[in-house]
Structures are given as C-alpha cells and as structure tokens.
Protein backbone atom coordinates (compact mmCIF):
# COMPACT_ATOMS: atom_id res chain seq x y z
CA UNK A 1 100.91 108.03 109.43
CA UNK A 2 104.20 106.61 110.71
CA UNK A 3 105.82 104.04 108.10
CA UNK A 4 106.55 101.05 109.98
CA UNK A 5 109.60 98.77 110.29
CA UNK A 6 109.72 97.00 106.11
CA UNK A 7 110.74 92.94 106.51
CA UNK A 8 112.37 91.40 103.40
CA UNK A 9 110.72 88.08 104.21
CA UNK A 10 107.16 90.14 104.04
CA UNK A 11 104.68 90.61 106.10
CA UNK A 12 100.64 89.80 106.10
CA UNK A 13 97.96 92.17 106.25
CA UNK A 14 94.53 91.69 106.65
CA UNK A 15 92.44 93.06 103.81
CA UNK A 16 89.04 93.33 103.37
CA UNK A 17 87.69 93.77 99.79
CA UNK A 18 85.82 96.84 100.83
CA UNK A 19 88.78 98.77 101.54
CA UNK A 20 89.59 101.54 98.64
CA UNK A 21 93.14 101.30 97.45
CA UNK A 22 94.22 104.30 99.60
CA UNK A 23 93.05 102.23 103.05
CA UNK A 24 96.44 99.97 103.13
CA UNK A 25 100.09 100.16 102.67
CA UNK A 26 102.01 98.43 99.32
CA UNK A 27 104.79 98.73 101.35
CA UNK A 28 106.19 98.68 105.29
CA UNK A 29 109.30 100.70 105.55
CA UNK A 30 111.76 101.39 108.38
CA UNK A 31 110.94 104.70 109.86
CA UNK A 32 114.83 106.13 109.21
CA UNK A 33 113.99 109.46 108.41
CA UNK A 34 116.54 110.97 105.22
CA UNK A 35 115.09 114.54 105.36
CA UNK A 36 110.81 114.29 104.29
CA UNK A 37 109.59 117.60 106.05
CA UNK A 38 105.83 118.27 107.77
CA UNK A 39 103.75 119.59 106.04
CA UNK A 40 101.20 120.05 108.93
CA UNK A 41 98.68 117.19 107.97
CA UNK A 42 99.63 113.60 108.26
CA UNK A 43 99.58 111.47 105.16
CA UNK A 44 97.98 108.15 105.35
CA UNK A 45 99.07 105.43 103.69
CA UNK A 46 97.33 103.16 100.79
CA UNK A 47 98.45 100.14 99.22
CA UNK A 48 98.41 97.02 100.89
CA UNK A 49 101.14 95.28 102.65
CA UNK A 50 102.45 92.04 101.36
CA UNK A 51 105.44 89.82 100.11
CA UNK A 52 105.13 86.57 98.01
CA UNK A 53 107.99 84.61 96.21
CA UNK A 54 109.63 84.79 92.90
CA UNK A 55 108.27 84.76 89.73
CA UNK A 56 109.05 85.54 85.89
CA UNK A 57 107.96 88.89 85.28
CA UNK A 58 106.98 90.89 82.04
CA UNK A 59 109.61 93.28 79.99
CA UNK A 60 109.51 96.76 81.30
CA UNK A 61 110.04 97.74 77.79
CA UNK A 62 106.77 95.24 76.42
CA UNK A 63 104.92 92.88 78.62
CA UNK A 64 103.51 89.74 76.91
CA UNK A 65 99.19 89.49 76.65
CA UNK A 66 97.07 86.54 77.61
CA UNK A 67 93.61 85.71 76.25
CA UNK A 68 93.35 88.90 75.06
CA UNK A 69 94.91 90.49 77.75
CA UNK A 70 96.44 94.14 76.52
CA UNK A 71 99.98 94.37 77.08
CA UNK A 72 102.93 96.83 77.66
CA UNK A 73 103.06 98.36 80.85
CA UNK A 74 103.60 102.37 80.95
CA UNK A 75 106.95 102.97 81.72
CA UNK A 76 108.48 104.27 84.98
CA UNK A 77 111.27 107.07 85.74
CA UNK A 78 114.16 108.01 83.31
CA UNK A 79 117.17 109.28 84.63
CA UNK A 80 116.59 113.24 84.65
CA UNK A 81 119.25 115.75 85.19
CA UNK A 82 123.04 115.10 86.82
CA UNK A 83 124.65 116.54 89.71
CA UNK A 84 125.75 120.23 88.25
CA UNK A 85 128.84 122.26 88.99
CA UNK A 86 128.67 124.11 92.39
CA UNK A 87 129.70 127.06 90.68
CA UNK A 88 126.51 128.16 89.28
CA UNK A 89 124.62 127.86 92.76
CA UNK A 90 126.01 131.10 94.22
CA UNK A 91 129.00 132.84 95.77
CA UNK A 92 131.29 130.51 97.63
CA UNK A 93 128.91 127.86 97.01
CA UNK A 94 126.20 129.70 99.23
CA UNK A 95 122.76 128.04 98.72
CA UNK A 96 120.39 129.44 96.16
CA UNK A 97 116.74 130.79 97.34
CA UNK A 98 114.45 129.65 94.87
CA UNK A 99 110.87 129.44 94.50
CA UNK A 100 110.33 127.09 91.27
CA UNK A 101 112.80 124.83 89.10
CA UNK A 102 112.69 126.81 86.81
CA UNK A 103 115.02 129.19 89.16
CA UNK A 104 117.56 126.52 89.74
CA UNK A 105 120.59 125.79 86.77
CA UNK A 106 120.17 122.75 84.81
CA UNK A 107 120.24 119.34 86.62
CA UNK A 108 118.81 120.98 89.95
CA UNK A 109 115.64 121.69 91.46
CA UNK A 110 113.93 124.03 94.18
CA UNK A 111 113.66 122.04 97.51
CA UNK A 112 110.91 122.86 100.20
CA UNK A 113 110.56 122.90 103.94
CA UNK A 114 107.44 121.50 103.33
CA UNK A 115 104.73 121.49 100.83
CA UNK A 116 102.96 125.15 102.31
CA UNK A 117 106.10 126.97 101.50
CA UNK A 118 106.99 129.78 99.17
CA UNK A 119 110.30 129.53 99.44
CA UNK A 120 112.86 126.56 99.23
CA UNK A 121 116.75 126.25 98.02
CA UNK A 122 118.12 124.71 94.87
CA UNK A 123 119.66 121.23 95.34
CA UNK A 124 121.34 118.77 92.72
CA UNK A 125 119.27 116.14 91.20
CA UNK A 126 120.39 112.81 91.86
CA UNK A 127 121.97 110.23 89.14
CA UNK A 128 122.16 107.12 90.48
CA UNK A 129 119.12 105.67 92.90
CA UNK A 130 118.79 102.36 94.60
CA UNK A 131 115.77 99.85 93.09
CA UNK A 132 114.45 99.11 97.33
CA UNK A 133 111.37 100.64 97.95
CA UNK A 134 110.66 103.17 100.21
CA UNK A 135 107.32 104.67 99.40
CA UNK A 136 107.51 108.79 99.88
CA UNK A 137 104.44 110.83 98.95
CA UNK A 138 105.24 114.23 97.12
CA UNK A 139 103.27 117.22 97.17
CA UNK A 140 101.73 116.27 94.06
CA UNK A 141 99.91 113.94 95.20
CA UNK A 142 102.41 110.96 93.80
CA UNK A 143 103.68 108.35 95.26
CA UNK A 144 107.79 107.83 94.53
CA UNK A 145 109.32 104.55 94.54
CA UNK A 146 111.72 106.28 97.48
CA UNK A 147 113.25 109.14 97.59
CA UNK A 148 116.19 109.26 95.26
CA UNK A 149 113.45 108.61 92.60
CA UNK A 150 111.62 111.77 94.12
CA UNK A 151 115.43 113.54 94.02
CA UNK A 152 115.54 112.88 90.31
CA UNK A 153 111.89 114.16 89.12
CA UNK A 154 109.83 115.37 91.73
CA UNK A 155 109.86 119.05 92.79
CA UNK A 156 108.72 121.00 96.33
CA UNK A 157 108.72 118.73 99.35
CA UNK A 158 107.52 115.32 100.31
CA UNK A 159 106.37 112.91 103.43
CA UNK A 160 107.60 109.90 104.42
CA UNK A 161 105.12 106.78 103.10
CA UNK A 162 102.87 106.22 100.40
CA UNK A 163 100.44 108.70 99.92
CA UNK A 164 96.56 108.15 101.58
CA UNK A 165 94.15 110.37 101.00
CA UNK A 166 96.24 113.34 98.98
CA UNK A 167 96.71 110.25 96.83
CA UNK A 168 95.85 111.52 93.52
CA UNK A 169 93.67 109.80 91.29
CA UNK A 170 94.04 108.91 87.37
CA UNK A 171 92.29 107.25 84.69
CA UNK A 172 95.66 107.73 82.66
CA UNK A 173 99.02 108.47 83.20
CA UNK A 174 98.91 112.29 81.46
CA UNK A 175 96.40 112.60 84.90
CA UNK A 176 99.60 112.32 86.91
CA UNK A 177 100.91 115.40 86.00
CA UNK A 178 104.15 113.92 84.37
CA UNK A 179 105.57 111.63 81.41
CA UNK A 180 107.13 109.44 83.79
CA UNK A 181 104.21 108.39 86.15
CA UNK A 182 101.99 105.41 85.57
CA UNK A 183 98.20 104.99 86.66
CA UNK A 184 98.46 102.15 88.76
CA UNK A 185 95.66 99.84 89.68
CA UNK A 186 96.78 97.55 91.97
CA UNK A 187 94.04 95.17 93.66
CA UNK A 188 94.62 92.75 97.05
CA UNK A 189 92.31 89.65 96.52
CA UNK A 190 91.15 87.96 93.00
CA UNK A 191 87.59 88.35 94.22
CA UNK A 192 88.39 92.40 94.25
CA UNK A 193 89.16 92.57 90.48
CA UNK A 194 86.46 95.08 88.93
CA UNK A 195 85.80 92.49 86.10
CA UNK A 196 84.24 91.02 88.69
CA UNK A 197 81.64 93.52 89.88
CA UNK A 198 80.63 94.43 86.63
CA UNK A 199 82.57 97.15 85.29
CA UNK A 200 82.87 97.81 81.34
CA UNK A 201 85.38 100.55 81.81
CA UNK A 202 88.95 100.69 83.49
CA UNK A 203 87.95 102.12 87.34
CA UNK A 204 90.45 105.11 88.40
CA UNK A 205 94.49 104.41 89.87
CA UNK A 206 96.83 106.20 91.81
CA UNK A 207 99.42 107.87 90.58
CA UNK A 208 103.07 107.02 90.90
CA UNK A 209 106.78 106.78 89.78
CA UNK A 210 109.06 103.99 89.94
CA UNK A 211 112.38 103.06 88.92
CA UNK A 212 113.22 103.22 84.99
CA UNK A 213 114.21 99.95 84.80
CA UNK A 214 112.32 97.53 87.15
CA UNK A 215 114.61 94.88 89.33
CA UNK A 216 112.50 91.86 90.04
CA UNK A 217 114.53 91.26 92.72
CA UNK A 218 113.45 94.50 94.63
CA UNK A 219 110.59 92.43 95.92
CA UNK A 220 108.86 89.12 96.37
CA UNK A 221 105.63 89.91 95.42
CA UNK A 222 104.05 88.93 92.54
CA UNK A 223 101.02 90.34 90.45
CA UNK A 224 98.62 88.63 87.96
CA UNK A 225 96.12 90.44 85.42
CA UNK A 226 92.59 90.69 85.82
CA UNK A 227 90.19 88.97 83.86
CA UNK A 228 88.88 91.18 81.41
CA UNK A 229 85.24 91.88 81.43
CA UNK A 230 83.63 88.64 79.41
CA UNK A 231 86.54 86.59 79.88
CA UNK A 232 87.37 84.31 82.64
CA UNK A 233 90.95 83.82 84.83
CA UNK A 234 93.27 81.36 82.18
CA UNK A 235 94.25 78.43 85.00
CA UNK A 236 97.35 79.13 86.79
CA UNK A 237 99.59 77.70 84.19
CA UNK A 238 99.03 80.13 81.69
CA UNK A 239 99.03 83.25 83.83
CA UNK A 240 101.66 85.94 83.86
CA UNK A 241 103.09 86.84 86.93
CA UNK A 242 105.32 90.24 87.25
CA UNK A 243 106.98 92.00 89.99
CA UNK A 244 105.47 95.03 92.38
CA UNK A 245 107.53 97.55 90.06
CA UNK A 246 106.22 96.05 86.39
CA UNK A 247 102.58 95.62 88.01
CA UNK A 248 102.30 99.67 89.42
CA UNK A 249 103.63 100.46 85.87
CA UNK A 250 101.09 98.82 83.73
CA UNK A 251 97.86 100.31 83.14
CA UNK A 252 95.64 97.31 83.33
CA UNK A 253 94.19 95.94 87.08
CA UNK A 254 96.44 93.46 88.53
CA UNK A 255 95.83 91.21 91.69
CA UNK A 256 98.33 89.49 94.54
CA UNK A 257 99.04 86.59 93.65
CA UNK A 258 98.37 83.93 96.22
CA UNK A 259 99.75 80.51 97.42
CA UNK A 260 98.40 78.22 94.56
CA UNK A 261 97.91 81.38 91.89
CA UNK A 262 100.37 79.98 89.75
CA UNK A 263 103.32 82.50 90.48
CA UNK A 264 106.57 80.28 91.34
C-alpha cells in the first residue's frame, strides 16, 4: 500500500469502530523512497490517521496512574551498535556477503534485497536517528518508528509504511521478538475501548519500536487511557494525556483524544 503525502497540521480519517487496528494508518508519510525493497506482496497499512494538539505527556522512564490506572509505559529503542571501522568489512572496503548478523563485525548488520532473500551485505548500524515518524514495516512483522530506528535494531529488509496484515500480534512485548519493542494497543474512538465491550483481560497489540527517548513534539496527537474494566473515564480534568510515541510504548489501551477530551 503506497504511504501517502504526511501533513504536520494532521489530517482526518474516517474510522469506524469495527475496523481492527491493522485496517488504518497511525501515520501518513511522504512517499520519498530511502531504499525499503519489494518483497513481492504489498503491505497494508494499520493504525489510524490523525493529528490533535499539544498536551503534557507521561515520563518515558515512569508514567503517572489514575484511578487505578497501571502505569509505566514499556520502553522503546536504545541506541544499539555505532558505525564500525571500514576495515573489517573486506578488501579495499569491498562489501561483505552475509547471510545473518551474526556474519557482520560488531556495530553492523546483514541487509536484504528484500525479505525472500538468502543473501544480503553487511552495512553499519546507525547512531544518531531523527524523532519524525515514518512508519516502515520490517520483515518481522514490526512496525519501526522510521527507518534509522529500523537501521539501529532491525535486521533483513523492510517496506515502506506501517505494517497491515504481516502486522504481528502480542499480548506482551517478549511476543515481539525483541527487548526493545512494546505491545501497543492503540484505539481510535472512546466508544472502541475494550473496557467497554466487556473484556476482563488485556485484548492483543501490534508490535513495534520507537525512539528511546520519546519527543512530544514529534507529533500533535494526544492519547488518553482506557477505563479499566469496573471503573469509569475520570472527567477530563483529571485525565492524562501523552504523545503518539509514550502511548505505542505503554502496555495499557489508550484512545485519541478528541476536541473536548481534556488534552490541551
């Protein structure tokens, strides 16, 4: 599915509270391709497309609770590896053929064509990454903040967008695969919240890895908790909001805030 053109002011999508989590984009992005290969199937994306306005979010590092509301969110990426010396990566600097990491020197990792093949070439992980998002899916099934994120701990190949339905599922982040993912649950409209429907267990997530440190500024969106199940929504003055990036990495449902939600 072809990412389309991301607008810092935001843009509105229509959502319909039957829609699974993997039916609608978190994100739009610009289409500017920075090397995602084909991996022969398209991947569709899932979130659901929105921007609000400000808002004070919770620590990255705690997260404060709410009529008995759990807190402390799961964590996101930490910065992995370094750009290593040339020198170990072959004569003259000729690329390495590789078919896992653990083929590559420290710091680097085995890059794909595309998520079918055998065979890829050791590149440098990267240090430094920018907080914007720009959703790419790896073959994993996660989906990475952007791709410098997916430069610093993914491995193989990726796609362009969030991922749709390779998305993979979690109850918890050891699901994902990796000790820097978080099991998102991310819901569109207050009425969507499972508490809501009757659940007395936490329904499944999606997988994926953000930024170690989370820049409210990134986006405009904001996110408040669910009610938990025998509890009711506390009125908007007493809600916590948080950013996109705090509210994929904590592990209990969150919903869009709204116009009127309580989110400045």
């Amino acid at each position: 599915m072809i990412a389309r053109p991301f607008s810092p002011i935001g843009a509105v999508a229509v959502l319909s509270a039957a829609c699974s989590a993997r039916d609608v984009p978190l994100f739009y992005v610009a289409p500017e391709s920075t090397g995602s290969q084909e991996t022969g199937g398209d991947t569709t994306a899932s979130g659901g497309s929105h921007q609000g306005t400000g808002g004070t979010p919770t620590e990255a590092s705690g997260g404060s609770s709410v009529a008995g509301m759990p807190s402390g969110p799961q964590g996101g990426t930490t910065g992995i590896g370094g750009r290593a010396e040339a020198a170990g990566q072959g004569s003259g600097g000729a690329a390495v053929a590789c078919a896992t990491d653990a083929e590559c020197a420290s710091g680097w990792f085995c890059h794909k064509p595309d998520c079918a093949a055998a065979l890829g070439q050791c590149e440098p992980r990267e240090v430094f990454c920018d907080a914007r998002p720009n959703p790419v899916c790896g073959c994993d099934g996660t989906t990475y903040w952007n791709e410098c994120i997916w430069r610093q701990v993914g491995t193989g190949s990726f796609l362009d967008g969030e991922c749709g339905a390779s998305a993979r599922a979690c109850n918890s982040r050891t699901d994902c695969g990796s000790t820097v993912a978080a099991c998102a649950r991310l819901y569109f409209q207050y009425p969507t919240c499972p508490a809501l429907n009757g659940w007395t267990e936490l329904p499944p997530g999606l997988c994926w890895v953000t930024p170690a440190r989370c820049d409210p500024g990134a986006t405009t969106d904001r996110w408040i908790f669910c009610p938990p199940p025998g509890t009711t929504l506390p009125p908007p003055s007493q809600r916590i909001c948080m950013d996109t990036c705090t509210a994929l990495n904590y592990w209990f449902p969150v919903f869009l805030a709204r116009p009127g939600d309580g989110c400045p």
